[in-house]
Protein backbone atom coordinates (compact mmCIF):
# COMPACT_ATOMS: atom_id res chain seq x y z
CA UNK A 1 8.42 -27.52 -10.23
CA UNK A 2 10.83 -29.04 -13.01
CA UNK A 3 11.55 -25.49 -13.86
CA UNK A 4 13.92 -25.76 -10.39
CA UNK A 5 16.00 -29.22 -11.97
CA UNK A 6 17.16 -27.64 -15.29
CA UNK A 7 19.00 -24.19 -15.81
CA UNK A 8 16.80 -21.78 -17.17
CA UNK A 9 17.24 -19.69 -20.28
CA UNK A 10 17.06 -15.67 -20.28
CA UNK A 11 13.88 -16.17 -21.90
CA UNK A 12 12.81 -18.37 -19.54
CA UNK A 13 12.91 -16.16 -17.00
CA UNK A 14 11.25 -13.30 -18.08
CA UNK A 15 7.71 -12.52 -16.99
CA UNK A 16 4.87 -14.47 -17.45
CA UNK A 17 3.02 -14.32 -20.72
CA UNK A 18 0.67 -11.37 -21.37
CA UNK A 19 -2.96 -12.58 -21.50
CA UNK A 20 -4.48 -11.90 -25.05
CA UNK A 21 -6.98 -9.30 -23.74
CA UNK A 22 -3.79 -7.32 -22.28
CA UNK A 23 -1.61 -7.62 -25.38
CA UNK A 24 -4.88 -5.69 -27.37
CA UNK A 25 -4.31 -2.92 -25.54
CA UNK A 26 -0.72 -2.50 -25.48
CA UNK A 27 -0.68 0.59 -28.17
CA UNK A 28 -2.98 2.16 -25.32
CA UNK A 29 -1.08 1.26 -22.47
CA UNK A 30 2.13 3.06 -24.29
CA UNK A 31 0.43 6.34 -24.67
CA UNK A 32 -1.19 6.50 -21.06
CA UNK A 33 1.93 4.04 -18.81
CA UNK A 34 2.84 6.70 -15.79
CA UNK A 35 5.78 8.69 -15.69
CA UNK A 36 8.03 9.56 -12.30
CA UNK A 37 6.13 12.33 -10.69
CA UNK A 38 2.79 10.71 -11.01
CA UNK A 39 4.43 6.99 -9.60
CA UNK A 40 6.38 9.09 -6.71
CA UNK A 41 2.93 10.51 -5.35
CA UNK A 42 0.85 7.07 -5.82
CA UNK A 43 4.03 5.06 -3.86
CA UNK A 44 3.64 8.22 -1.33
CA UNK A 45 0.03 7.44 -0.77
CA UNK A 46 -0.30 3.65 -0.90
CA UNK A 47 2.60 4.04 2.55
CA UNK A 48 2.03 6.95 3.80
CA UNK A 49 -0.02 9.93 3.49
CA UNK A 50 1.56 12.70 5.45
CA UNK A 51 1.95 12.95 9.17
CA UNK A 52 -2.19 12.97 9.73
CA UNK A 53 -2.29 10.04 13.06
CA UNK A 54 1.22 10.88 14.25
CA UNK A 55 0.37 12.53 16.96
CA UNK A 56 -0.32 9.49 19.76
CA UNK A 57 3.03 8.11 19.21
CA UNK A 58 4.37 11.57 21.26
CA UNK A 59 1.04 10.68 23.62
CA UNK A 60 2.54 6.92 24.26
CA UNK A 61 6.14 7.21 24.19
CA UNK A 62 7.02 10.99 24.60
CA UNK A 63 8.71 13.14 22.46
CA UNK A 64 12.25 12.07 22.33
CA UNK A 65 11.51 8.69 21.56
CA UNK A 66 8.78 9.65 18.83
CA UNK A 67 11.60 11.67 17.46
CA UNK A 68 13.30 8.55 17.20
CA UNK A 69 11.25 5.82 16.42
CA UNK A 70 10.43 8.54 13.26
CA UNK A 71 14.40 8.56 12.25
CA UNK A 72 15.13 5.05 12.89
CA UNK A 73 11.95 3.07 11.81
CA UNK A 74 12.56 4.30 8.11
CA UNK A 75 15.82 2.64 8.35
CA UNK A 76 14.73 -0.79 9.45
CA UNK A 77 11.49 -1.11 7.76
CA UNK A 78 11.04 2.17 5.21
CA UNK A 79 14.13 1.49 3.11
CA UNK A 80 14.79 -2.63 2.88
CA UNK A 81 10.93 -2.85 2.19
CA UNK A 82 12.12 -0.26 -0.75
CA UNK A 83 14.83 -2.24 -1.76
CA UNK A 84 13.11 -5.37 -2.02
CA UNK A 85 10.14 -3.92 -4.18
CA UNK A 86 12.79 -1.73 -6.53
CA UNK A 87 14.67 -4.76 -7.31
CA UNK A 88 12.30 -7.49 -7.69
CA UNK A 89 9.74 -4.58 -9.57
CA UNK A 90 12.67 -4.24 -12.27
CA UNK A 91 13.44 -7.87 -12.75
CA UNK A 92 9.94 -8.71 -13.02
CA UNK A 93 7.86 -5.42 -14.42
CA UNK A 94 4.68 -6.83 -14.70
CA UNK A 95 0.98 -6.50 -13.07
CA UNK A 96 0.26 -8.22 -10.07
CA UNK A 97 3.28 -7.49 -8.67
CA UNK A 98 4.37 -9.87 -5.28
CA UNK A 99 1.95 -12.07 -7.15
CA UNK A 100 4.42 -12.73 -10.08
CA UNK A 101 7.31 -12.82 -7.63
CA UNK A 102 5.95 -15.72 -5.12
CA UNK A 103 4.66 -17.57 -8.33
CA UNK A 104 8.09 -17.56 -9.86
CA UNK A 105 9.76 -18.02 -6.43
CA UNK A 106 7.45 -20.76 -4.77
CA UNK A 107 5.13 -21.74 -7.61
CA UNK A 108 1.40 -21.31 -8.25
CA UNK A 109 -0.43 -22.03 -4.71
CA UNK A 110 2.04 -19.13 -3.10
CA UNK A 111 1.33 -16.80 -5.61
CA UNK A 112 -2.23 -17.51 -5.31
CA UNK A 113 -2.34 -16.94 -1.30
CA UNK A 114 0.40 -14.12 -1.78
CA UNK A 115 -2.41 -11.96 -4.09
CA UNK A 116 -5.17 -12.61 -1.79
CA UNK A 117 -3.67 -11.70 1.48
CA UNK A 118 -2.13 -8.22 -0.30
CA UNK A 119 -5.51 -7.75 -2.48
CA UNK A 120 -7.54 -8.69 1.51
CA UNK A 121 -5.38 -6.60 3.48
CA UNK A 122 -5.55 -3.40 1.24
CA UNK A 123 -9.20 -3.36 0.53
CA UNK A 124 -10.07 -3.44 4.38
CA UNK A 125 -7.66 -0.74 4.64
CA UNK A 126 -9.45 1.29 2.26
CA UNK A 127 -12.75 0.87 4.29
CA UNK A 128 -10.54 2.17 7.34
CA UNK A 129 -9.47 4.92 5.26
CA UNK A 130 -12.96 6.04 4.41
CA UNK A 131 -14.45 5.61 7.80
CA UNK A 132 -11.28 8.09 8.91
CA UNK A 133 -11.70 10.59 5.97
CA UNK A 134 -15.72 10.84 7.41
CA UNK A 135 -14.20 11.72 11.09
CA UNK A 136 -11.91 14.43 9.94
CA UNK A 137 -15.19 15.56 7.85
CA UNK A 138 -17.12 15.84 10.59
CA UNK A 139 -15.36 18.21 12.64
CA UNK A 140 -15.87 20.40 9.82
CA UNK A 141 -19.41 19.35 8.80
CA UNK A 142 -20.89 17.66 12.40
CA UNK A 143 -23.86 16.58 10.62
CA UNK A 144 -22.36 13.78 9.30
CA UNK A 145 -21.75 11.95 12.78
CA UNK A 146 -25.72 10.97 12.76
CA UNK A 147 -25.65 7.66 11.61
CA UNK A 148 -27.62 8.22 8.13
CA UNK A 149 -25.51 11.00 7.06
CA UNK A 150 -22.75 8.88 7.66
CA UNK A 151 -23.31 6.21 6.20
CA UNK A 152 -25.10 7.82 2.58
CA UNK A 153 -21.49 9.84 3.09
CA UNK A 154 -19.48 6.75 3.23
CA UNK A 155 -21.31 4.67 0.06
CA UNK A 156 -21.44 8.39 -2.05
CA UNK A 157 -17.49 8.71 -1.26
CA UNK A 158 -16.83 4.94 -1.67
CA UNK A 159 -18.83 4.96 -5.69
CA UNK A 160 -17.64 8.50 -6.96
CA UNK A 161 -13.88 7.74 -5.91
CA UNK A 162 -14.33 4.28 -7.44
CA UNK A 163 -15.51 5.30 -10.57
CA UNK A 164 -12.58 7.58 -10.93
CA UNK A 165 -10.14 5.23 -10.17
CA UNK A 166 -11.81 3.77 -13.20
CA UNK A 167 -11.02 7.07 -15.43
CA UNK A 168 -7.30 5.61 -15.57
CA UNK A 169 -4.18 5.03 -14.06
CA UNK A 170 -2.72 8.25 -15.16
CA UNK A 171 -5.61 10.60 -13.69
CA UNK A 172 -5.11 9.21 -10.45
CA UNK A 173 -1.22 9.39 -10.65
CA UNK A 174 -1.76 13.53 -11.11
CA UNK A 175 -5.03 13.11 -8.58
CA UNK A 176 -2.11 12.07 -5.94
CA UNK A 177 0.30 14.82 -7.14
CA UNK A 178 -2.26 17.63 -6.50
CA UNK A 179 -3.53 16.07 -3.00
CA UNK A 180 -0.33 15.54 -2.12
CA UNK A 181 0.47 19.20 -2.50
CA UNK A 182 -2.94 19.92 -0.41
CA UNK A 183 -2.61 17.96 1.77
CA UNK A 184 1.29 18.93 2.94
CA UNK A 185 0.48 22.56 2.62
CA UNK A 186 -0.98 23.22 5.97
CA UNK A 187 2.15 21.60 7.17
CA UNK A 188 4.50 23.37 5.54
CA UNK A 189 2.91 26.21 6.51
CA UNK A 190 2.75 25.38 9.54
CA UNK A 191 6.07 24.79 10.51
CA UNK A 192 7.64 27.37 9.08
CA UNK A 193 5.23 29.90 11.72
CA UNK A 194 6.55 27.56 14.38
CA UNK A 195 10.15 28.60 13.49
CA UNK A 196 10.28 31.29 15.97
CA UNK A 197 8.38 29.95 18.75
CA UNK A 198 10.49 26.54 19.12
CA UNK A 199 12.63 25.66 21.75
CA UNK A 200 14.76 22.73 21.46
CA UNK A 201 15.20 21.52 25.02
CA UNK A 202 11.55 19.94 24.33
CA UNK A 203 12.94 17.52 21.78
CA UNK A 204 14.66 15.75 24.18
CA UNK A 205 11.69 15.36 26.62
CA UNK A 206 11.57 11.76 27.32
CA UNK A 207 8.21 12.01 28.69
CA UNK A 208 6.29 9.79 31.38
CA UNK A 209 5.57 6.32 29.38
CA UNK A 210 7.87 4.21 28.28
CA UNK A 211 3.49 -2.70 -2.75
CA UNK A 212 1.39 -4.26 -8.32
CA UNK A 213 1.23 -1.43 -11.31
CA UNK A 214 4.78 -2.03 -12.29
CA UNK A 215 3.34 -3.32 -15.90
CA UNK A 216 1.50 0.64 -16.29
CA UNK A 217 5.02 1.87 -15.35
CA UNK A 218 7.00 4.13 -18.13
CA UNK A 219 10.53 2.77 -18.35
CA UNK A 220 10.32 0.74 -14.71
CA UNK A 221 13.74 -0.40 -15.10
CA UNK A 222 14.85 3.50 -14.44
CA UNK A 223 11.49 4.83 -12.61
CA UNK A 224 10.87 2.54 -10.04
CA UNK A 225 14.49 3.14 -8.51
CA UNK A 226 14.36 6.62 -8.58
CA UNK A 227 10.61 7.22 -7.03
CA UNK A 228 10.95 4.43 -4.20
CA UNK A 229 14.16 6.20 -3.25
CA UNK A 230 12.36 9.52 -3.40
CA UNK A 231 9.28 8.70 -1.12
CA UNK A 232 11.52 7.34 1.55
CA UNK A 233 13.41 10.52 1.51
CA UNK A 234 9.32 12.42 1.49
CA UNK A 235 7.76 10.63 4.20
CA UNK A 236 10.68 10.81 6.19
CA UNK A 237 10.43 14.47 5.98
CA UNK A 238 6.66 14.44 5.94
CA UNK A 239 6.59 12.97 9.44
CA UNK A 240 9.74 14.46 10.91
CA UNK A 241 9.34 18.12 10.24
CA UNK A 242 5.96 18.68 11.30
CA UNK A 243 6.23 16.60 14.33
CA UNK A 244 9.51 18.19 15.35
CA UNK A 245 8.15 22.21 14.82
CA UNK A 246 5.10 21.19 16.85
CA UNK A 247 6.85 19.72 19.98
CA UNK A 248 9.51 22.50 19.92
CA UNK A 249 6.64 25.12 19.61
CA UNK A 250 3.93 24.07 21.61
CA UNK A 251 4.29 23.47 25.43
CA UNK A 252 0.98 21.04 26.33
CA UNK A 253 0.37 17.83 28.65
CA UNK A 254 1.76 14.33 26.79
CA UNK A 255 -1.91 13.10 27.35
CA UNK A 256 -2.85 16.43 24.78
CA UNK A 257 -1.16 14.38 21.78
CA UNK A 258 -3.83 12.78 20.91
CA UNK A 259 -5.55 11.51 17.27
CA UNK A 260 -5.80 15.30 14.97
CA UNK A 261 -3.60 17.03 17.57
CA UNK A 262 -1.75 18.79 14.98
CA UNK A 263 -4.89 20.46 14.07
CA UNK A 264 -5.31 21.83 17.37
CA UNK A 265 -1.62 22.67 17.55
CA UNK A 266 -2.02 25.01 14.30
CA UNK A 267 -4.34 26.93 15.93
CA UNK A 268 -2.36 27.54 18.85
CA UNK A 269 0.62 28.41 16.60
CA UNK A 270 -0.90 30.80 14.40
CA UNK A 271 -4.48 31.34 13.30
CA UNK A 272 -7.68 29.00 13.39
CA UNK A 273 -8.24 29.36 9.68
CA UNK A 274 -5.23 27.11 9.66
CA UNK A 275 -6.54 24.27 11.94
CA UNK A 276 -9.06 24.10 9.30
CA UNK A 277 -6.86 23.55 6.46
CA UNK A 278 -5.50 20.45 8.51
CA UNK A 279 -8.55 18.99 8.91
CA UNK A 280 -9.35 19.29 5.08
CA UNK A 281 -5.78 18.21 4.16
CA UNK A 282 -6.47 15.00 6.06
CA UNK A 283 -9.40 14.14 4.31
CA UNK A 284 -8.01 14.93 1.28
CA UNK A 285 -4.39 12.60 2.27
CA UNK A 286 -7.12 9.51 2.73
CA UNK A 287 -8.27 10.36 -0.69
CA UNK A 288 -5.31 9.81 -2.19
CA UNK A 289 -4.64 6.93 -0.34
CA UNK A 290 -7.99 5.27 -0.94
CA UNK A 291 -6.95 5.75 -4.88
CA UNK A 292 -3.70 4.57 -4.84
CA UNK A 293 -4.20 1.62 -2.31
CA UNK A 294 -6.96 0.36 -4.65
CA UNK A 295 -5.46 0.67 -7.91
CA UNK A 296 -2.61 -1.41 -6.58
CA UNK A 297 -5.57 -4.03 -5.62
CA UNK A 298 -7.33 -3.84 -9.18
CA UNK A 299 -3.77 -4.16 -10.96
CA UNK A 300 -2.90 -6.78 -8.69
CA UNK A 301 -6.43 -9.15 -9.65
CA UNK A 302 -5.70 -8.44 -13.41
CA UNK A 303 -1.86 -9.32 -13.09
CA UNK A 304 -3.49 -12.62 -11.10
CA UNK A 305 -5.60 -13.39 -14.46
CA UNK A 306 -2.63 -12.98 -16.40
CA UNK A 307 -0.84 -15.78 -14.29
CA UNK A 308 -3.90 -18.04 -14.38
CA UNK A 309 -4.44 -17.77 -10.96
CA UNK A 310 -7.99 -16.24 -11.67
CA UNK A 311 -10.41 -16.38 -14.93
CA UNK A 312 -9.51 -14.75 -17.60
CA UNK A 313 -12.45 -12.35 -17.18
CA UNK A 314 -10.38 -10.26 -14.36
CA UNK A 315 -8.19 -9.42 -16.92
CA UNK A 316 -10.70 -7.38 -19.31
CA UNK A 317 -10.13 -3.67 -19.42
CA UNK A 318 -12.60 -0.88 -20.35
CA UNK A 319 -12.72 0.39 -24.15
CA UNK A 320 -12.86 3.66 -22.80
CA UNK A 321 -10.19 4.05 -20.15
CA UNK A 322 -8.42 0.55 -20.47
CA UNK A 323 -8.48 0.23 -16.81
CA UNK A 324 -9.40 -3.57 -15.59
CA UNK A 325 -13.12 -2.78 -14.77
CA UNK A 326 -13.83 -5.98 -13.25
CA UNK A 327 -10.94 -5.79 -9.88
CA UNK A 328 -12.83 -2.57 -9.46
CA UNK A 329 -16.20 -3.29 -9.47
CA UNK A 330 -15.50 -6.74 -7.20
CA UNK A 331 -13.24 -3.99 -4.90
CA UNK A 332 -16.02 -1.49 -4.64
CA UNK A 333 -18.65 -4.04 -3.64
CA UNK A 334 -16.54 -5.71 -0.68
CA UNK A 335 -15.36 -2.28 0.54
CA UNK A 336 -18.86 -1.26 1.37
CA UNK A 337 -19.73 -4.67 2.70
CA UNK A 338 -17.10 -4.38 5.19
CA UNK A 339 -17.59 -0.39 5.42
CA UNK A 340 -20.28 -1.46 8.56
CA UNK A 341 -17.08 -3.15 10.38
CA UNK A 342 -15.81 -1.97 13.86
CA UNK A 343 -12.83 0.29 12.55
CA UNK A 344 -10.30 -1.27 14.96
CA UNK A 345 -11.42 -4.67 13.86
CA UNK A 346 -11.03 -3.11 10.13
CA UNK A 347 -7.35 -1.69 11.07
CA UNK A 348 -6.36 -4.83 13.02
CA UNK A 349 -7.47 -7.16 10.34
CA UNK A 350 -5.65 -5.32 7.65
CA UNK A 351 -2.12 -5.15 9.60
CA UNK A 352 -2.66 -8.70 10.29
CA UNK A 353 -2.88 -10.04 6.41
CA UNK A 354 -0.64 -7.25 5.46
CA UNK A 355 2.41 -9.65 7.85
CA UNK A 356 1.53 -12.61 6.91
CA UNK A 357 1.92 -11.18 2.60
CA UNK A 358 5.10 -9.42 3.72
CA UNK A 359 6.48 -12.27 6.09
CA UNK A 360 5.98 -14.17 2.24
CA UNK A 361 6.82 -11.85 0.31
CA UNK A 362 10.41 -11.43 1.88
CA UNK A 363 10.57 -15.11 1.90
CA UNK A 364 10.04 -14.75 -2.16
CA UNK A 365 12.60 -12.46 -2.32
CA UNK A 366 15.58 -14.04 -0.25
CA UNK A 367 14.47 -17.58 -2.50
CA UNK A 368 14.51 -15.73 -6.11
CA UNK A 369 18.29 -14.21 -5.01
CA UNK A 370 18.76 -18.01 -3.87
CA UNK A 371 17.15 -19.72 -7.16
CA UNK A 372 17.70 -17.39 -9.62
CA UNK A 373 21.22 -15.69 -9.02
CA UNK A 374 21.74 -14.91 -12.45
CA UNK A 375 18.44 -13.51 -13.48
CA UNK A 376 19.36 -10.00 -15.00
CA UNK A 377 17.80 -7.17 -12.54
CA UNK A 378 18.06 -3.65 -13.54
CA UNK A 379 18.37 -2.84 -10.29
CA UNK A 380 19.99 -4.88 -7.49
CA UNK A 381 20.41 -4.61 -3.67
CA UNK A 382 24.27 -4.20 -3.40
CA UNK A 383 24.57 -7.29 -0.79
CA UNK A 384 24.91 -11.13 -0.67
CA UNK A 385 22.69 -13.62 0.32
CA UNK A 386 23.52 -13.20 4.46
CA UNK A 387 23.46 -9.34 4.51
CA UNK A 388 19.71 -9.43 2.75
CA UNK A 389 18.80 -12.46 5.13
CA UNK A 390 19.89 -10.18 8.50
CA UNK A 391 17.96 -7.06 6.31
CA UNK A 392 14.69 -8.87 6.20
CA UNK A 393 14.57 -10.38 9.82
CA UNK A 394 14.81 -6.98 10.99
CA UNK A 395 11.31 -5.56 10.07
CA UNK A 396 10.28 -9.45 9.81
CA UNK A 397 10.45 -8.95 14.03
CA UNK A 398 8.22 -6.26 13.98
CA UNK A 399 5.55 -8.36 11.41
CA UNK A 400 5.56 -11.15 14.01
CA UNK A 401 4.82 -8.90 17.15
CA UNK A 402 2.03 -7.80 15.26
CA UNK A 403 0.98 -11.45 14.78
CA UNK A 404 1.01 -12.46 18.24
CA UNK A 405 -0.87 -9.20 19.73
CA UNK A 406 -3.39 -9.77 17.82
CA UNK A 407 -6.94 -10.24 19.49
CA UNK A 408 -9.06 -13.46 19.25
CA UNK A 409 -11.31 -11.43 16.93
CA UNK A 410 -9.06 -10.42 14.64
CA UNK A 411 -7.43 -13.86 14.32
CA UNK A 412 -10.79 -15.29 14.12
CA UNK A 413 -11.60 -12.53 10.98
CA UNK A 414 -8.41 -13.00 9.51
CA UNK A 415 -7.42 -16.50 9.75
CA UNK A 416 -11.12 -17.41 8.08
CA UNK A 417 -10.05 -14.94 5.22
CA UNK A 418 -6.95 -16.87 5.31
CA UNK A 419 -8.35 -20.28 4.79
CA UNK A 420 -10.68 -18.82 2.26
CA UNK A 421 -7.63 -17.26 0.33
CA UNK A 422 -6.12 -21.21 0.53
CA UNK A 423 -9.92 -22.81 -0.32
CA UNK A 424 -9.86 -20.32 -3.29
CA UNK A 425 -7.17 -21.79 -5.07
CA UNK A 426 -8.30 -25.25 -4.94
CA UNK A 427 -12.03 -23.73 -6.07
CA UNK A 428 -10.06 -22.54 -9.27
CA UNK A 429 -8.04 -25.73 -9.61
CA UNK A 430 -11.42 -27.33 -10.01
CA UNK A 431 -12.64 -24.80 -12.33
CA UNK A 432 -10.06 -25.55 -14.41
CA UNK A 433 -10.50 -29.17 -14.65
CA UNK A 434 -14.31 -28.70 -14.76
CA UNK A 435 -13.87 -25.64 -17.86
CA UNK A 436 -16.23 -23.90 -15.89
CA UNK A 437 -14.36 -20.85 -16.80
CA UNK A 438 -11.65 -19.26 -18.99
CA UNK A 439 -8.38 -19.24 -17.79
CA UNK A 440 -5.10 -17.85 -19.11
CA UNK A 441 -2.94 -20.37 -21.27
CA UNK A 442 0.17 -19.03 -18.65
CA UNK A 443 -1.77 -21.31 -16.51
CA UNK A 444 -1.10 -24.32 -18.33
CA UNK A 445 2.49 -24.09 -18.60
CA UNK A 446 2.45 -23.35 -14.61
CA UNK A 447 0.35 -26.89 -13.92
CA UNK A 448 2.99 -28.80 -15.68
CA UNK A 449 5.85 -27.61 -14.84
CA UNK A 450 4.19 -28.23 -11.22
């Protein structure tokens, strides 16, 4: 780009131009943008979702070493991934996210491919998430494991959670607050009546085997900060507590730990009533997540309009709600597509994409320091170039085991949505030329400056 042979002004800099339809509803946005309680619980969601699935990492690796890999993965992965988003979210506060940040980083093809393997990776994970909040359903209502039930369950879930993720931004914000609280309950309540049955020595049992909203953000330059740093400090908590009152309370084989063993664990600590509540606070935590996971994929297809990437037409928000309509509806209709998908080809698939956008994405991030050292950020990891290159190969280790575990199916699945993410780009480089659609005028300034 010529951008990279001149020195670039302040202005220059800042975020990409707002796409007409957006700037008509910036009064709107003002009055509805989320605040720091609401953000905290989405952030909590879209990476977490309490300590539900925990369990078979004290099943493979035995407790000690669950205890650990809980205290010391936040620290390698949890907390530079944090970093990276609270400083690059503050210099560049916009929709789309890692989508603005690879365009302005590598140009207009990487921010393409980076907003299709994110929007990819976390739409398939919402069709794991509803296939898992169906199982926790069903130990409560078992009718729903005949194949019929299921699957009316799974479209009825999948349209009535879409269509309030189209109610707005801010409803789903205090959606997440109250399921979070729901959803942690049990826990809470549970480990407190552990309290007096735990005894330590179990701890140290080795055993016997060895994210795009930033633009619908109040004040991001403050908020984002302050709530990434909060949800590291939650889900560290979230995970730890529970997990460390069970083992110390409950004597059982490793081979018990199993997926949902916490449920079972409640009852043996206190009172079935209780096992219960776990197995409706897990449902409800992949409710939460399904919400927050895709409004980051709608925001992140309307912040892509915005750049040019995609036609204008992505970008149009509803009268009503001013949410972007269109990411949703095209969301909806390949979640239940892929809702008929083996759910470990679904999960695979999804980690998959999700290292090849974050093996980019911290790429975009060590090049922007490197390209752009003077760019104001709010915000700013307190280290030089070599500290945040040593920061990012850390967790970048962990994306690449991923990436060569993988099975031939799920490199077959993902590298063909990978080629499709690249063919899509030159598709809308010819729909540009052509005028077969309406793009944003960002995306002229981005073609010549390439």
């Amino acid at each position: 780009m010529k951008s990279r042979h001149r020195a670039p002004s302040q202005q220059q800099q800042q975020l990409p131009k707002i796409s007409t339809t957006t700037k008509t509803m910036v009064k709107k946005k003002k009055k509805q943008q989320l605040t720091l309680l609401p953000l905290i619980f989405i952030i909590y969601f879209q990476v977490a979702g309490g300590p539900y699935g925990e369990e078979p990492a004290v099943q493979a690796a035995g407790p000690l070493y669950a205890i650990l890999g809980f205290l010391i993965f936040p620290f390698v992965w949890s907390v530079p991934e944090a970093l990276i988003t609270a400083e690059l979210s503050t210099a560049y506060p916009g929709n789309g996210g890692f989508v603005i940040w690879a365009h302005r980083a590598f140009g207009l093809f990487c921010g393409s491919l980076m907003g299709c393997l994110k929007f990819l990776s976390t739409v398939i994970n919402v069709v794991a998430l509803l296939v898992l909040c169906v199982d926790y359903l069903n130990k409560v209502i078992p009718a729903l494991e005949s194949d019929w039930p299921r699957t009316i369950s799974i479209w009825g879930l999948t349209l009535f959670l879409s269509f309030l993720n189209y109610t707005g931004l801010v409803i789903v914000g205090y959606l997440s607050v109250l399921l979070g609280i729901l959803s942690l309950s049990p826990f809470i309540i549970m480990s407190i009546l552990a309290i007096p049955k735990i005894q330590p020595r179990r701890w140290i049992t080795t055993g016997d085997s060895v994210s795009t909203i930033a633009g619908e953000v109040e004040k991001p330059a403050e908020t984002f900060p302050l709530a990434l740093l909060i949800t590291v400090i939650v889900n560290c908590l979230s995970y730890l507590i529970p997990l460390l009152a069970v083992i110390g309370a409950v004597s059982v084989e490793q081979s018990a730990w199993g997926f949902g063993f916490h449920a079972t664990a409640a009852e043996l600590i206190c009172v079935k009533w209780l096992k219960y509540c776990l197995e409706i606070g897990s449902a409800l935590s992949t409710v939460g997540m399904f919400e927050a996971q895709l409004s980051s994929s709608v925001y992140q297809l309307l912040g892509m309009a915005d750049l040019g990437i995609l036609p204008k037409f992505f970008a149009l928000r509803s009268n009503r709600f001013n949410t972007p309509w269109v990411g949703i509806l095209l969301s909806t209709a390949i979640i239940l597509g892929c809702s008929y998908m083996d759910f470990a080809n679904i999960i695979s698939s999804a980690n998959l994409l999700y290292s090849l956008g974050m093996l980019l994405e911290f790429a975009t991030f060590l090049w922007l320091r490197r390209k752009l050292p003077e760019q104001k950020r709010p915000y700013k990891v307190p280290m030089r170039l070599p500290g945040l290159i040593v920061m990012c190969l850390i967790p970048s280790g962990f994306l690449v085991i991923i990436l060569v575990v993988a099975t031939k199916t799920v490199l077959l699945v993902s590298g063909l949505m990978t080629l499709g993410a690249i063919g899509g780009y030159f598709l809308m480089k010819i729909c540009k030329v052509k005028k077969l659609c309406l793009f944003s005028s960002e995306s002229s300034a981005v073609d010549e400056d390439e």
